[in-house]
Protein backbone atom coordinates (compact mmCIF):
# COMPACT_ATOMS: atom_id res chain seq x y z
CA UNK A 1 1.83 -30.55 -15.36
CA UNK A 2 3.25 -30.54 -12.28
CA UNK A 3 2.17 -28.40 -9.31
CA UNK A 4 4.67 -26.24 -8.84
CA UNK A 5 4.32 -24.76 -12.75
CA UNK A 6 0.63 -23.45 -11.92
CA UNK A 7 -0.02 -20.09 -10.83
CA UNK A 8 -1.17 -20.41 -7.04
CA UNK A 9 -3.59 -17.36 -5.22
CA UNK A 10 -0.47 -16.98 -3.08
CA UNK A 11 1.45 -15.82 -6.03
CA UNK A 12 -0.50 -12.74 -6.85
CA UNK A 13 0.10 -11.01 -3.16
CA UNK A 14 3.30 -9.62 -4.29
CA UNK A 15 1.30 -7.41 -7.27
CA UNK A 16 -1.23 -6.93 -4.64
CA UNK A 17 0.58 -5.33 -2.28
CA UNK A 18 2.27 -3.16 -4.68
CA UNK A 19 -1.13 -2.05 -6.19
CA UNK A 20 -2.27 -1.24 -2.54
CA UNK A 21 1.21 0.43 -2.08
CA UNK A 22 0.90 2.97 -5.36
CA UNK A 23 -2.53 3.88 -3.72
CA UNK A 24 -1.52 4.73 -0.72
CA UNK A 25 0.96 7.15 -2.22
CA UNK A 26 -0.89 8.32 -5.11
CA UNK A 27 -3.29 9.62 -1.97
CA UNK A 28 -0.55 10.77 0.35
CA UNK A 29 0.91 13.07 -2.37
CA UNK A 30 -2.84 14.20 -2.70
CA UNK A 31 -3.32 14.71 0.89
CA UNK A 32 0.07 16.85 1.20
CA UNK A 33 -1.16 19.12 -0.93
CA UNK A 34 -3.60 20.07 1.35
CA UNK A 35 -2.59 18.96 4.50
CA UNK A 36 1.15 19.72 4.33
CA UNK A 37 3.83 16.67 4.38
CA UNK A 38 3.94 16.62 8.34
CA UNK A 39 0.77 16.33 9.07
CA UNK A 40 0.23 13.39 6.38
CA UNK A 41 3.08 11.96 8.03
CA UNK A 42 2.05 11.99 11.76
CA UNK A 43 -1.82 11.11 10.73
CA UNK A 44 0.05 7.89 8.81
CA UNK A 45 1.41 6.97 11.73
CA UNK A 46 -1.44 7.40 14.21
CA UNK A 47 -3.40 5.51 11.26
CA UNK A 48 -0.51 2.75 11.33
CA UNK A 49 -0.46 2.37 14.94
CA UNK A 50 -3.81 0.43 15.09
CA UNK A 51 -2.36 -1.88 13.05
């Protein structure tokens, strides 16, 4: 079997990211709630800034 048929590491940080990426708005919905949507928005981006 040739190398390119095996599943790499590098292969899984597309399913990765998208796990990451339904967290992130599973908690933002939960935070809005509270918070109200501007305020989870402008704390995202001060959060995002440092990155």
């Amino acid at each position: 079997m040739s190398a390119a048929r095996q599943l790499q590491l590098a292969d899984l940080a597309p399913l990765d990211s998208i796990i990451v990426a339904d967290f992130g708005y599973a908690e933002g919905e939960r935070l809005a709630q509270v918070l109200g949507g501007w305020q989870v928005i402008g704390w995202a981006w001060v959060i995002l800034d440092f990155f």
